[in-house]
Protein backbone atom coordinates (compact mmCIF):
# COMPACT_ATOMS: atom_id res chain seq x y z
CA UNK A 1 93.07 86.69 -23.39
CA UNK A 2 90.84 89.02 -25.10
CA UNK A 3 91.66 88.32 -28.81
CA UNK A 4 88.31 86.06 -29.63
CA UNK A 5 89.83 84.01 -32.31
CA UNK A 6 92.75 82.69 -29.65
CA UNK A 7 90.98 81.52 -26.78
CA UNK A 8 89.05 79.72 -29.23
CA UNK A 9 92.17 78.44 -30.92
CA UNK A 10 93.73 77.83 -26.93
CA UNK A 11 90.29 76.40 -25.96
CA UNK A 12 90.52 73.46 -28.92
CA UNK A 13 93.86 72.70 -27.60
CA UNK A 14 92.98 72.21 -24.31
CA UNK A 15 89.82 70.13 -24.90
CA UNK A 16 92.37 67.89 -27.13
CA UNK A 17 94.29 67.38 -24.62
CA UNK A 18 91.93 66.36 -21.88
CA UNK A 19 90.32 64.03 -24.31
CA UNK A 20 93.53 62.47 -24.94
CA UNK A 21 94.10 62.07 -21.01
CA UNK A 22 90.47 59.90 -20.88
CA UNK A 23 91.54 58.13 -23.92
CA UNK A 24 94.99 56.98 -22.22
CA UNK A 25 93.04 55.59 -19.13
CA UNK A 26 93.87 58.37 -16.76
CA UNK A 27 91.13 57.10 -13.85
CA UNK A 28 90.21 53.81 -14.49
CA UNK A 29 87.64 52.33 -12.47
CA UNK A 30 89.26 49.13 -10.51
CA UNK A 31 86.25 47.27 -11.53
CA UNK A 32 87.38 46.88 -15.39
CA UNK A 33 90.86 45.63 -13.75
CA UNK A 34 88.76 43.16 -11.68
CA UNK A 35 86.61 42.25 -14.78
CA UNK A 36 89.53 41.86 -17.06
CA UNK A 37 90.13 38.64 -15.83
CA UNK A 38 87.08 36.89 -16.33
CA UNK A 39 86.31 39.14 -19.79
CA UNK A 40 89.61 38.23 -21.83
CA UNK A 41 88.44 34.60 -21.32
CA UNK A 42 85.13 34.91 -23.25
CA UNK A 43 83.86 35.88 -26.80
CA UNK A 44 85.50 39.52 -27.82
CA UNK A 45 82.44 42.48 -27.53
CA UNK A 46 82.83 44.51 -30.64
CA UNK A 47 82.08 48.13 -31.23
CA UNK A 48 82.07 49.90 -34.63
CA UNK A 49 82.43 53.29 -34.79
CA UNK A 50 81.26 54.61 -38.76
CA UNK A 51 81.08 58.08 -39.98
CA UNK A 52 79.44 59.64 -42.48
CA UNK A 53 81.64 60.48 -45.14
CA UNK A 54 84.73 61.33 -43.86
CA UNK A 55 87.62 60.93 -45.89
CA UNK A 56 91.62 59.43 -45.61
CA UNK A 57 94.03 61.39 -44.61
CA UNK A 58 91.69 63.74 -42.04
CA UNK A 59 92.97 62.77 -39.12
CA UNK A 60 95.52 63.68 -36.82
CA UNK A 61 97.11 60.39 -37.21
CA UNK A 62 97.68 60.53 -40.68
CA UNK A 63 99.64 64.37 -40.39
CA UNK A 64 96.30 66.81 -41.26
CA UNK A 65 97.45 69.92 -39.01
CA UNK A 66 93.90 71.41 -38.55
CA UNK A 67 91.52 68.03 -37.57
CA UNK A 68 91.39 66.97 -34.46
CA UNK A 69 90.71 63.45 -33.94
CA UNK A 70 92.28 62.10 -30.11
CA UNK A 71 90.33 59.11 -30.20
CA UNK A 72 90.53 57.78 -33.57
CA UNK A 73 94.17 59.00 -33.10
CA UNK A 74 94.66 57.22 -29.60
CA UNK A 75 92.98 53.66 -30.86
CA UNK A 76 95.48 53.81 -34.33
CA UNK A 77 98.42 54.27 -32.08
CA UNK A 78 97.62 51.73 -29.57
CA UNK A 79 96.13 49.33 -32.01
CA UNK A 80 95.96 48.95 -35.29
CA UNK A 81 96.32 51.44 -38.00
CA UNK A 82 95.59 50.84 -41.49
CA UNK A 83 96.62 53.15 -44.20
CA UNK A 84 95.00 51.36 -47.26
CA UNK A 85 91.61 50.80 -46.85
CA UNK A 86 89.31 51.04 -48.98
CA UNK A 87 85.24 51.38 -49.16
CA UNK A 88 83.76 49.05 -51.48
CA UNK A 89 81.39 51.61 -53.38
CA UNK A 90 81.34 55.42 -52.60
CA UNK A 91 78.30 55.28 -51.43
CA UNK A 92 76.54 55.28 -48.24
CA UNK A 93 73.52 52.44 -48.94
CA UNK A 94 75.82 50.30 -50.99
CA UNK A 95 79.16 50.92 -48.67
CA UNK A 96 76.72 49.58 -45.53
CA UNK A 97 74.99 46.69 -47.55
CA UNK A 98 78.47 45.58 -48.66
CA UNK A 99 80.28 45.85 -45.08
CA UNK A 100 77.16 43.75 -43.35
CA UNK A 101 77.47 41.07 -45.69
CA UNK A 102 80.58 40.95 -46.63
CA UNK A 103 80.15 40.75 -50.37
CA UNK A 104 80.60 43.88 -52.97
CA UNK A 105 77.34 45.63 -54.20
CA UNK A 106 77.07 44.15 -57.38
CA UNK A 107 76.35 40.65 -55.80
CA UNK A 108 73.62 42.36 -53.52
CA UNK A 109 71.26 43.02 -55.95
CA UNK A 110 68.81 45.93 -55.54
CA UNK A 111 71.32 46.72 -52.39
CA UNK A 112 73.92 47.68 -55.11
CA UNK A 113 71.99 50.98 -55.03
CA UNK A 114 71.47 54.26 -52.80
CA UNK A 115 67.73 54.93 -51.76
CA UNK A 116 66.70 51.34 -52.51
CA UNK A 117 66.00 47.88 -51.40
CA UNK A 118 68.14 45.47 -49.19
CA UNK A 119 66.79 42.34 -49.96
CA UNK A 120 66.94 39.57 -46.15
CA UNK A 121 68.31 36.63 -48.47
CA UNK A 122 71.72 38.15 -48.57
CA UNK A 123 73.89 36.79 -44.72
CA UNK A 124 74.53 39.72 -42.45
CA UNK A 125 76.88 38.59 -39.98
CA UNK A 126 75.11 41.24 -37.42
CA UNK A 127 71.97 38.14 -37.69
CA UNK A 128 74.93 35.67 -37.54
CA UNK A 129 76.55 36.71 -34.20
CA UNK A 130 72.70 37.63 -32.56
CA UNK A 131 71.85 33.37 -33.52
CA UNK A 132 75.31 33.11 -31.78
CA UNK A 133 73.93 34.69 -28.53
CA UNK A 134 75.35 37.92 -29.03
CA UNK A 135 73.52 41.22 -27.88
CA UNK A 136 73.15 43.30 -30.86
CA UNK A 137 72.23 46.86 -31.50
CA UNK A 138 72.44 49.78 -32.98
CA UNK A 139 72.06 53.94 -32.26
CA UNK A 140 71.28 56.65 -35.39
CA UNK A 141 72.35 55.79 -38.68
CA UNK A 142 72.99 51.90 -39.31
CA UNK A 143 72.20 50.17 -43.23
CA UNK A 144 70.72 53.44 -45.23
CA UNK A 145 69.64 55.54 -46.54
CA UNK A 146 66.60 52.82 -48.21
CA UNK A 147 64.02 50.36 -47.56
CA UNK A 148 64.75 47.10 -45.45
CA UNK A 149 61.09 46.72 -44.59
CA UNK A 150 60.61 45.39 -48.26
CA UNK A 151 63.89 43.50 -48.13
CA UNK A 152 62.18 41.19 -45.33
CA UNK A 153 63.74 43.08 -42.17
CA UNK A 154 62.12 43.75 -39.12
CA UNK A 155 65.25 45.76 -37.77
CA UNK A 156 67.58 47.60 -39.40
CA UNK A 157 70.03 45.39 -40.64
CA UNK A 158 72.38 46.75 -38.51
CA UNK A 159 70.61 45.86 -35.36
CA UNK A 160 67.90 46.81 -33.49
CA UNK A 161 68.04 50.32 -32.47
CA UNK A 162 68.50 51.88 -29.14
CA UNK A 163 68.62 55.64 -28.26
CA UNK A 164 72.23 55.07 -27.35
CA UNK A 165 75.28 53.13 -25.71
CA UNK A 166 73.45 53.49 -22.08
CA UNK A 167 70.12 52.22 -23.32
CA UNK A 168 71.61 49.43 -25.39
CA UNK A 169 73.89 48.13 -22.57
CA UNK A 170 71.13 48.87 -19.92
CA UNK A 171 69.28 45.69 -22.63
CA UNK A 172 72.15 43.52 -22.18
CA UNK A 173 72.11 40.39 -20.13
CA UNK A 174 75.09 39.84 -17.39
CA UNK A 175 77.94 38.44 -19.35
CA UNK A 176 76.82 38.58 -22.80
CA UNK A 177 79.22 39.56 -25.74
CA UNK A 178 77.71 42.42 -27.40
CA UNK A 179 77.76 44.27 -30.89
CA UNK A 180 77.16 47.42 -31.06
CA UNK A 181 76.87 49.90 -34.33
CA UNK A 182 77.33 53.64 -33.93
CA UNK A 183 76.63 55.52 -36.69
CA UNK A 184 76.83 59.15 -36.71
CA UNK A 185 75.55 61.52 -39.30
CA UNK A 186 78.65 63.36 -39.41
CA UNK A 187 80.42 64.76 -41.56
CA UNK A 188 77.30 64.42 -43.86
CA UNK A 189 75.90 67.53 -45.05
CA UNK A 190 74.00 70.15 -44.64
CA UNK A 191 76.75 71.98 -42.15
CA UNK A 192 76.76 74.97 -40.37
CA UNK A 193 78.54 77.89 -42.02
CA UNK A 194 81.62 79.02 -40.18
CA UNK A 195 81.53 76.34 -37.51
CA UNK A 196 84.54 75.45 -37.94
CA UNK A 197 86.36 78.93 -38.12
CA UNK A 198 84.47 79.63 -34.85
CA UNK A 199 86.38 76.48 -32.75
CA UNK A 200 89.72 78.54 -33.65
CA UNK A 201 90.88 75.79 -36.64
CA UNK A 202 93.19 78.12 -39.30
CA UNK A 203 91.98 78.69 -42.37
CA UNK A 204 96.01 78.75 -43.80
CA UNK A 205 96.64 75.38 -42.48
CA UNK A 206 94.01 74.00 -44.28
CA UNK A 207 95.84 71.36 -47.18
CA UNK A 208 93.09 71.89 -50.19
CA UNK A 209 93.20 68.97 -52.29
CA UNK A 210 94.18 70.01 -56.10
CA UNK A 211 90.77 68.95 -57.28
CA UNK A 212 89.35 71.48 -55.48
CA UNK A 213 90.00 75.87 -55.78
CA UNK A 214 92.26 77.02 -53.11
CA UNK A 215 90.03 79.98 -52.28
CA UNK A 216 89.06 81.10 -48.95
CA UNK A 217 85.47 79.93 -49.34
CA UNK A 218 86.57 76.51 -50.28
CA UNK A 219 88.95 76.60 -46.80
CA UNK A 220 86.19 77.48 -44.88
CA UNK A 221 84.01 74.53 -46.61
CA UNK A 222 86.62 72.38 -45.67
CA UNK A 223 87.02 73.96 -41.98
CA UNK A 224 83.00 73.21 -41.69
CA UNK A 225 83.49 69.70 -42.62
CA UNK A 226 86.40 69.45 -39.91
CA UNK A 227 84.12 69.99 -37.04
CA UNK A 228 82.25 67.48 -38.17
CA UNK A 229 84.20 65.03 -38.06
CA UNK A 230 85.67 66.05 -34.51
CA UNK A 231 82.24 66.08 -33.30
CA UNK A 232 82.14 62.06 -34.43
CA UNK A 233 85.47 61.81 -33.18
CA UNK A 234 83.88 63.33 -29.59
CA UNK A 235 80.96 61.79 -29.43
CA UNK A 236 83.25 58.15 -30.43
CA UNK A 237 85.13 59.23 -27.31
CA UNK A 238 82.80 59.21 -25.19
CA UNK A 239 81.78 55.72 -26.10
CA UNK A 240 85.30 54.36 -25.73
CA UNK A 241 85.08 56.02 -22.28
CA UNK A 242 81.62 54.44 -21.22
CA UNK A 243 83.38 51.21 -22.26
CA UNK A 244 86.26 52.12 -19.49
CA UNK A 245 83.95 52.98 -16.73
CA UNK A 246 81.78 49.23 -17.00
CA UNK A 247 85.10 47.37 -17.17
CA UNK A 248 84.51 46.39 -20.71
CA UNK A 249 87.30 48.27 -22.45
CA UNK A 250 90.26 45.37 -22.99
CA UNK A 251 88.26 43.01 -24.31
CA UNK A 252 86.13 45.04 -27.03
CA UNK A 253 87.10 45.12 -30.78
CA UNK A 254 86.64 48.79 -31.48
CA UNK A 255 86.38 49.96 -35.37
CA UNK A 256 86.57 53.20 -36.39
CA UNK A 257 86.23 54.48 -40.10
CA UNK A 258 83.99 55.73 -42.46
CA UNK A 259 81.12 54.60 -45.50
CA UNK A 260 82.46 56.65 -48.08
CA UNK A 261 84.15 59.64 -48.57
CA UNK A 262 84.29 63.20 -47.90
CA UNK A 263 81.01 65.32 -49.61
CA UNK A 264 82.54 67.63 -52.37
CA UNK A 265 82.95 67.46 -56.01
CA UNK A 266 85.18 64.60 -57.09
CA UNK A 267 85.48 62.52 -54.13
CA UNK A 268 81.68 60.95 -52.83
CA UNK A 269 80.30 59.04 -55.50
CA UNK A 270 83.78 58.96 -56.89
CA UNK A 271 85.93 56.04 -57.53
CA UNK A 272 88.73 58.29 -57.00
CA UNK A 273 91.08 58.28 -53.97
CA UNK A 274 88.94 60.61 -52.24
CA UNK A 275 85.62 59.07 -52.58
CA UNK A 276 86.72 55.59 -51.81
CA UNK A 277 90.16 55.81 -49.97
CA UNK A 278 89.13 55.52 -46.03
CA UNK A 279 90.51 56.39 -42.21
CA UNK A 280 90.24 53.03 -40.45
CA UNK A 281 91.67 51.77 -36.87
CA UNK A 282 91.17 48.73 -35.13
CA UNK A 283 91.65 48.63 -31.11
CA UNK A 284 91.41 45.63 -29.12
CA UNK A 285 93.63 45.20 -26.16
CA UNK A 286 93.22 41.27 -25.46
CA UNK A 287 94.04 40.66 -28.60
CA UNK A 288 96.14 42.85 -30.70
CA UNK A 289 100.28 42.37 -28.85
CA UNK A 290 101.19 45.22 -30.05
CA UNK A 291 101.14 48.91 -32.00
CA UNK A 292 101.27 48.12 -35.68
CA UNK A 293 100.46 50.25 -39.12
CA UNK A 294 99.36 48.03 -41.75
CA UNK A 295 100.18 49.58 -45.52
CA UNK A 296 98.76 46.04 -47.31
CA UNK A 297 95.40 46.97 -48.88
CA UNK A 298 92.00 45.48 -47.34
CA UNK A 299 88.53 46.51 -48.05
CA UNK A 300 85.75 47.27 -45.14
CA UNK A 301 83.98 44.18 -46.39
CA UNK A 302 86.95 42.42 -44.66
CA UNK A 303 85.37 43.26 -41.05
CA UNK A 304 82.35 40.92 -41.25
CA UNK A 305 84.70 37.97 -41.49
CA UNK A 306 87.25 39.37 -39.03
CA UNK A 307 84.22 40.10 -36.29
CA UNK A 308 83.15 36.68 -36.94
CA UNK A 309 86.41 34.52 -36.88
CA UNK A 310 87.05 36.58 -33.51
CA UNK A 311 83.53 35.52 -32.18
CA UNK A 312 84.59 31.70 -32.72
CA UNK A 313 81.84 31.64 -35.67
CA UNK A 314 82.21 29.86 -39.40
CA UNK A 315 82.56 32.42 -41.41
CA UNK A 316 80.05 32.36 -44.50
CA UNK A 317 81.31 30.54 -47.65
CA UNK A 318 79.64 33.20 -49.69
CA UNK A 319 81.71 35.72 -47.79
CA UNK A 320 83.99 37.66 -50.12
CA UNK A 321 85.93 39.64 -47.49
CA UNK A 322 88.83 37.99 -46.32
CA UNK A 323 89.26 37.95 -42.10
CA UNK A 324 91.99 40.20 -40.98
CA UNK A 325 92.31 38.43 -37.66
CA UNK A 326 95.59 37.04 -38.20
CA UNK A 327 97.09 40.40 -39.70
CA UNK A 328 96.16 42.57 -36.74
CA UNK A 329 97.19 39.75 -34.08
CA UNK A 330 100.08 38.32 -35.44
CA UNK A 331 101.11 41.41 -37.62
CA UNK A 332 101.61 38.92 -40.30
CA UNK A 333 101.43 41.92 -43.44
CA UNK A 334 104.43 39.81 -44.93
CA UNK A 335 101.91 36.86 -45.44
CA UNK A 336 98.97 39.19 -46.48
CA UNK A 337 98.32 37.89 -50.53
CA UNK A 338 96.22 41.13 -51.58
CA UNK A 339 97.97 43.77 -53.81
CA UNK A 340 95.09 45.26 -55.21
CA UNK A 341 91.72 46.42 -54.13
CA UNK A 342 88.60 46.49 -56.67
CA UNK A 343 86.30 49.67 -56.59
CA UNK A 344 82.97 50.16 -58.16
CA UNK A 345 79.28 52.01 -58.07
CA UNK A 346 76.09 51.94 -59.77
CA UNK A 347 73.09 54.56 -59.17
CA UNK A 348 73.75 56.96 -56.67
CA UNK A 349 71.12 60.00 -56.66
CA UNK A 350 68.00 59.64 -59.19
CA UNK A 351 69.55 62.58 -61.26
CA UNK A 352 69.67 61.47 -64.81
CA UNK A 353 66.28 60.67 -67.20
CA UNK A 354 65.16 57.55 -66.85
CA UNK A 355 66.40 56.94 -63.79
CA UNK A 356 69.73 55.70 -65.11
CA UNK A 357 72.69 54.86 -63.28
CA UNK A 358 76.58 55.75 -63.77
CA UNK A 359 78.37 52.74 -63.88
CA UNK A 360 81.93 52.29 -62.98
CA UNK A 361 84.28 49.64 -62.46
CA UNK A 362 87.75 50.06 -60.86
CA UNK A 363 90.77 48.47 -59.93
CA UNK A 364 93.66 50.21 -57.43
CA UNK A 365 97.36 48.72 -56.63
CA UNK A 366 100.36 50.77 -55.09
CA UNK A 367 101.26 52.32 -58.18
CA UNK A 368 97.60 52.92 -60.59
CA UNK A 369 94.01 53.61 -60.47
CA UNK A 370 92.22 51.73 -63.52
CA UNK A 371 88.72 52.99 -63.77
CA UNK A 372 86.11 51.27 -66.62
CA UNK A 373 83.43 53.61 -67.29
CA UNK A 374 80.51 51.37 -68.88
CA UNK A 375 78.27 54.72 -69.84
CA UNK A 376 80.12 57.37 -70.96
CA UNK A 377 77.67 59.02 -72.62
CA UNK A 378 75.99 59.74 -69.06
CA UNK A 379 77.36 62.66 -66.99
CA UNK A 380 79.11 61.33 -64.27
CA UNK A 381 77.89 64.16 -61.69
CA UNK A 382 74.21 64.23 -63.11
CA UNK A 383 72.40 65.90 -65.12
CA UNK A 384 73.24 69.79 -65.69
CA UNK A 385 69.68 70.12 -65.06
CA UNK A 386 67.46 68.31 -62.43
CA UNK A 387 65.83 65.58 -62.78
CA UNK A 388 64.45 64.04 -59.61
CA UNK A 389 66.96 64.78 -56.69
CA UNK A 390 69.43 66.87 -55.77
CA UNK A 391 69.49 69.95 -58.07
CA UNK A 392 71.81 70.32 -60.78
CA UNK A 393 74.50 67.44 -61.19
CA UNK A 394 72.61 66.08 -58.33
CA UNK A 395 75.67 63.41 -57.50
CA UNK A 396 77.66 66.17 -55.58
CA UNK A 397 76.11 67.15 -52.60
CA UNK A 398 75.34 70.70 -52.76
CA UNK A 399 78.18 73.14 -50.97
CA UNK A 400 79.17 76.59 -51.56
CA UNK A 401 82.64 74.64 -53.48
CA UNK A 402 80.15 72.49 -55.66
CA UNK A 403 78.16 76.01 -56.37
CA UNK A 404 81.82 77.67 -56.93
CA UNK A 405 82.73 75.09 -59.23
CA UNK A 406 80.02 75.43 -61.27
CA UNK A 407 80.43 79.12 -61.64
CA UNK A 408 83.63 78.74 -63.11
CA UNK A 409 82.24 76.72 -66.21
CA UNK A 410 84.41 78.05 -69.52
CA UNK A 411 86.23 80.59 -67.36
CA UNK A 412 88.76 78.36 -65.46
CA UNK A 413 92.22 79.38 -65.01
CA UNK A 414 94.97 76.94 -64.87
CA UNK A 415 93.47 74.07 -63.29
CA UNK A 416 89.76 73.38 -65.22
CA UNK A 417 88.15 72.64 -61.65
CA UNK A 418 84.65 72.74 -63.54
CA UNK A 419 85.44 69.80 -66.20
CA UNK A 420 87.26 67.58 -63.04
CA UNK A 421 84.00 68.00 -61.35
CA UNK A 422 81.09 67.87 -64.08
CA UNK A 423 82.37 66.70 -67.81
CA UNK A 424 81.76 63.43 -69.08
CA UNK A 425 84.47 61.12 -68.60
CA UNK A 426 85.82 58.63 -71.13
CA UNK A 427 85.33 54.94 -70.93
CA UNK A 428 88.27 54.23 -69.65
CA UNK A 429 90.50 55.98 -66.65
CA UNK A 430 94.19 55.58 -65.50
CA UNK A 431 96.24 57.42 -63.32
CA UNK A 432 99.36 57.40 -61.44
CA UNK A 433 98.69 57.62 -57.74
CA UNK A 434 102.17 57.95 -56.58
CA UNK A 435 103.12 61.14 -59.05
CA UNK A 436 99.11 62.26 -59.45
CA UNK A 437 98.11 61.38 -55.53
CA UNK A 438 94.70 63.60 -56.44
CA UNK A 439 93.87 61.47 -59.50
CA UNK A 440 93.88 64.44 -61.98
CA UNK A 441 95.83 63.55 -64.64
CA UNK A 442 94.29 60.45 -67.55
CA UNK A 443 96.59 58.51 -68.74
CA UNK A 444 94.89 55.46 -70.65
CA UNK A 445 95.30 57.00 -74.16
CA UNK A 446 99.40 58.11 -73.05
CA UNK A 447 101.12 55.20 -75.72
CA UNK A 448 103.41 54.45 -72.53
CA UNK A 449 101.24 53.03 -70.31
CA UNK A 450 99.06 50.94 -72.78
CA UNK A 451 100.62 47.84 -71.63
CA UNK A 452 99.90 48.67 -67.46
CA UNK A 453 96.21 49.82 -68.52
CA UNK A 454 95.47 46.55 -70.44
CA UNK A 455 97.11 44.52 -67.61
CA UNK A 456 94.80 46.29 -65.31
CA UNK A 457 91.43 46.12 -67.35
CA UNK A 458 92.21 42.55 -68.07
CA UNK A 459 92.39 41.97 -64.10
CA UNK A 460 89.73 43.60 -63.45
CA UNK A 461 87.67 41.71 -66.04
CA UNK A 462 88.69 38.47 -64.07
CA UNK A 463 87.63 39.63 -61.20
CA UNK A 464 84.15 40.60 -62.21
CA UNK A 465 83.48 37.39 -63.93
CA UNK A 466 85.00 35.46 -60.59
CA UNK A 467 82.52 37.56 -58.43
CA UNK A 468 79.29 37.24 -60.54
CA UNK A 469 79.00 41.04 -61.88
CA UNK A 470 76.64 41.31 -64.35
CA UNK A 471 78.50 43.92 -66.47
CA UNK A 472 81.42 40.83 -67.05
CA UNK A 473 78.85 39.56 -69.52
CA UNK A 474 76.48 42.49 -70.21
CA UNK A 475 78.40 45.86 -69.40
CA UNK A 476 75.41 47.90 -71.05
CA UNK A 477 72.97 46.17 -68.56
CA UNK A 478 70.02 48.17 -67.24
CA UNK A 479 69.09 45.90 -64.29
CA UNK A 480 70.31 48.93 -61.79
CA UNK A 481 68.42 51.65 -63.25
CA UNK A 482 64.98 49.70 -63.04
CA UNK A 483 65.84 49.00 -59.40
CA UNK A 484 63.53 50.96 -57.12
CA UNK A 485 64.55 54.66 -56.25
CA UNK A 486 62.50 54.90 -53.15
CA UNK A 487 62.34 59.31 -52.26
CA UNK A 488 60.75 62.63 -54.29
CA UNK A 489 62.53 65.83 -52.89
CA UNK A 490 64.03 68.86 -53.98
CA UNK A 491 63.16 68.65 -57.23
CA UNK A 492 63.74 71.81 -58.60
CA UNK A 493 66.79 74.06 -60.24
CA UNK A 494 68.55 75.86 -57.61
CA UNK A 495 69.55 79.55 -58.01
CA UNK A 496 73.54 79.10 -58.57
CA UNK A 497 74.21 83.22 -58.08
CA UNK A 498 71.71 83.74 -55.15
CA UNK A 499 73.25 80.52 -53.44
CA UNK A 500 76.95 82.16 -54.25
CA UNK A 501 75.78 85.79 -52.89
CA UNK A 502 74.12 84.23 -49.99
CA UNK A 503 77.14 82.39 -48.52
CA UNK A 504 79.39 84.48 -46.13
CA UNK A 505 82.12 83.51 -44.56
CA UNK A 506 84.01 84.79 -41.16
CA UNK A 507 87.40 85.84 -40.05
CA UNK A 508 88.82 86.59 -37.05
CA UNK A 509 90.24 90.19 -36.89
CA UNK A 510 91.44 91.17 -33.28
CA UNK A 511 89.07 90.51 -31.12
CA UNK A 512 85.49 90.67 -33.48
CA UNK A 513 84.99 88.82 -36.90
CA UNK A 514 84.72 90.28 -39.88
CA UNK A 515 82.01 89.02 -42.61
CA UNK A 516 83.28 88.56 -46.41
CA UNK A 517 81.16 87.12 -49.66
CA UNK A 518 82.74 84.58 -51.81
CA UNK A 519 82.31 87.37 -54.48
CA UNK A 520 84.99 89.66 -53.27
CA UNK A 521 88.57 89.60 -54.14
């Protein structure tokens, strides 16, 4: 086949397939069917699986065309998939602080924060199931980006780190349940342009969400992102596989999801869909009967109590996440009590003077998205000029789309893509998620839906004051922008029309790519 761009599109295909052919057990080792018997009888081993924002719906299992994800895909449809979960902050620091202790960031203190301090006092149930005898570990990115030295931590909180699954299991006593934490840097930027558009993905395929330009440069942003999150989807694999081959596989609690979501302008550091909305399967084959997709909503800070209740351990009375053992074994979603999820963030980049944070509240059923903004005066992206981190509106990650966006300011067409990315934002947010799925369209000041907002604010209230949140009491607080921002770097303006011209893109024409500039028609 001499046409470059479709033995590359063949060759992902093929690799797909053969991954899915591991995944469904094709030569297993008669050693995990001898171990099985003795393994189903003692505490579960649990593996989680976390990205680096990556985003609901990319994966295959959720009907994206162009991502290929065979394992997260092949331990949904076996197990347990979940199409309603939620991060608790989009954050990463936060997100991690909140899923290891099970409580949201605002009850974490300093941990409420990216870049900061994740103060020991706070139960992490990784600490609870090591005092339970429980091998625990971790590989790359656990709790982070921050400081956990000055929290009191000798180890990340996440577990002591090994090089990978070999090394950590190579550390593990004969017999002894086991948690391990794999956390991959991926999809986090900086990516490789035209990595994706070289594995044969197709750029028309590509579903742009409406936030976002439908250009060809945005595509290919997207497309870059994509083999990211294949390559954690690959590199998962091979994990699930090792699992197989030591006879470990049936009874291991495997996790797969993400921190927060996907890195472009309106979704991370978002509480919209697409910063908080996340991909999450559970696999365990001792203990889930049988193939079930769970549409209730539940919040990542539900899988500390889940791992623990599974484990045989009390689960923490200061716990806030509710155990979703009895959901995923006895597929009891008609019993689940929990219509609503609750959403927030605080500081995310240094990127505004003084340090200051954005503050945001947020409340999300079936049918609404209720976001209370406490500082509207502050821009919600950053500052248009730098501060400390980042660059200009330092909040979004910096990507050809992000520099797009901003090149569009007061010269928009239809859709104002620059004012859904950068404008302040009023105090109060509501939208319709089942007519405005991209959460595009305000409707708190619309005289029809006055009574659903105040029904929603006035929940959301309650829930703040039940949890502790400062802002119930003092919403103008300043307790998280005096909390320590630990880095200095790139702390300068970048050049938005030399990072535009610089940025080429590739498509496949016959057999040879051809090279085109964001700049052309």
């Amino acid at each position: 086949m001499k046409n470059t761009y479709y033995r590359r599109y063949f060759k992902r295909h093929i690799i797909r397939i053969f991954l899915l052919v591991g995944m469904l057990g094709f030569g297993q080792t008669n050693r995990e069917t001898t171990d099985n018997s003795i393994e189903k009888n003692r505490p579960p081993n649990i593996v989680f699986l976390i990205a680096d924002d990556w985003s609901y719906p990319h994966a295959g299992v959720y009907g994206d065309k162009v991502v290929q994800t065979p394992t997260f895909d092949f331990l949904a449809r076996e197990g347990v998939l979940f199409t309603n979960a939620y991060c608790a902050a989009p954050s990463c620091s936060p997100s991690r602080a909140s899923i290891l202790t099970s409580r949201y960031p605002h009850q974490l203190e300093s941990a409420g924060n990216l870049w900061s301090v994740f103060p020991d006092k706070f139960k992490n149930w990784v600490s609870i199931l090591e005092d339970a005898g429980y091998h625990t570990g971790k590989s790359r990115k656990g709790w982070g980006p921050g400081n956990y030295q000055k929290g009191g931590y000798t180890n990340n909180p996440a577990g002591k780190d090994y090089l990978d699954f070999d090394a950590f299991l190579e550390d593990r006593k004969q017999g002894q349940p086991f948690f391990y934490w794999f956390g991959s840097q991926d999809p986090h930027r900086v990516y490789e342009t035209n990595s994706g558009v070289k594995t044969g993905m197709d750029s028309d395929q590509i579903e742009v969400p409406d936030f976002l330009p439908n250009t060809d440069c945005v595509r290919n942003d997207i497309m870059d992102y994509f083999y990211e999150v294949e390559r954690f989807d690959r590199e998962s694999g091979n994990i699930v596989r090792k699992l197989k081959d030591a006879g470990l596989f049936n009874n291991t609690i495997i996790v797969m999801t993400s921190d927060n979501g996907m890195p472009f302008p309106r979704a991370k550091a978002n509480l919209y869909d697409y910063g908080t909305r996340m991909p999450l399967a559970i696999y365990w084959k001792n203990g889930i009967a049988e193939p079930i997709q769970i549409e209730s909503f539940v919040n990542l800070i539900d899988l500390g109590s889940t791992f623990l209740e599974a484990a045989g351990q009390e689960i923490p009375k200061e716990f806030e996440g509710k155990s979703l053992l009895g959901l995923i074994k006895e597929n009891t979603e008609a019993d689940w009590k929990r219509e609503e999820v609750f959403l927030e963030r605080e500081r995310h980049a240094n990127v505004r003077k003084g340090n200051l944070s954005y503050p945001s509240r947020a409340i999300r059923t079936k049918d609404f998205l209720f976001i209370w903004n406490f500082e509207p005066s502050r821009w919600p992206a950053g500052s248009p000029q730098v501060h400390q981190s980042v660059g200009q509106y330092g909040d979004i990650d910096n990507s050809i789309t992000k520099f797009l966006i901003m090149d569009m300011q007061d010269s928009s067409p239809g859709v104002d893509y620059f004012n859904l990315a950068f404008a302040k934002r009023p105090s109060e947010e509501l939208y319709d998620v089942i007519n405005d799925p991209y959460n595009m369209h305000n409707l708190a000041d619309k005289p029809d839906f006055r009574e659903t907002k105040n029904a929603l604010k006035k929940q959301l209230q309650i829930w703040m004051e039940g949890t502790g949140d400062l802002r119930a009491s003092l919403p103008k607080t300043t307790y998280w922008d005096e909390v320590l921002y630990t880095p200095n770097y790139q702390m300068q303006n970048f050049d938005l029309q030399e990072e535009i011209e610089s940025y080429y893109y590739l498509k496949p024409s016959g057999s040879k790519w051809v090279e085109f500039n964001c700049k052309q028609p």
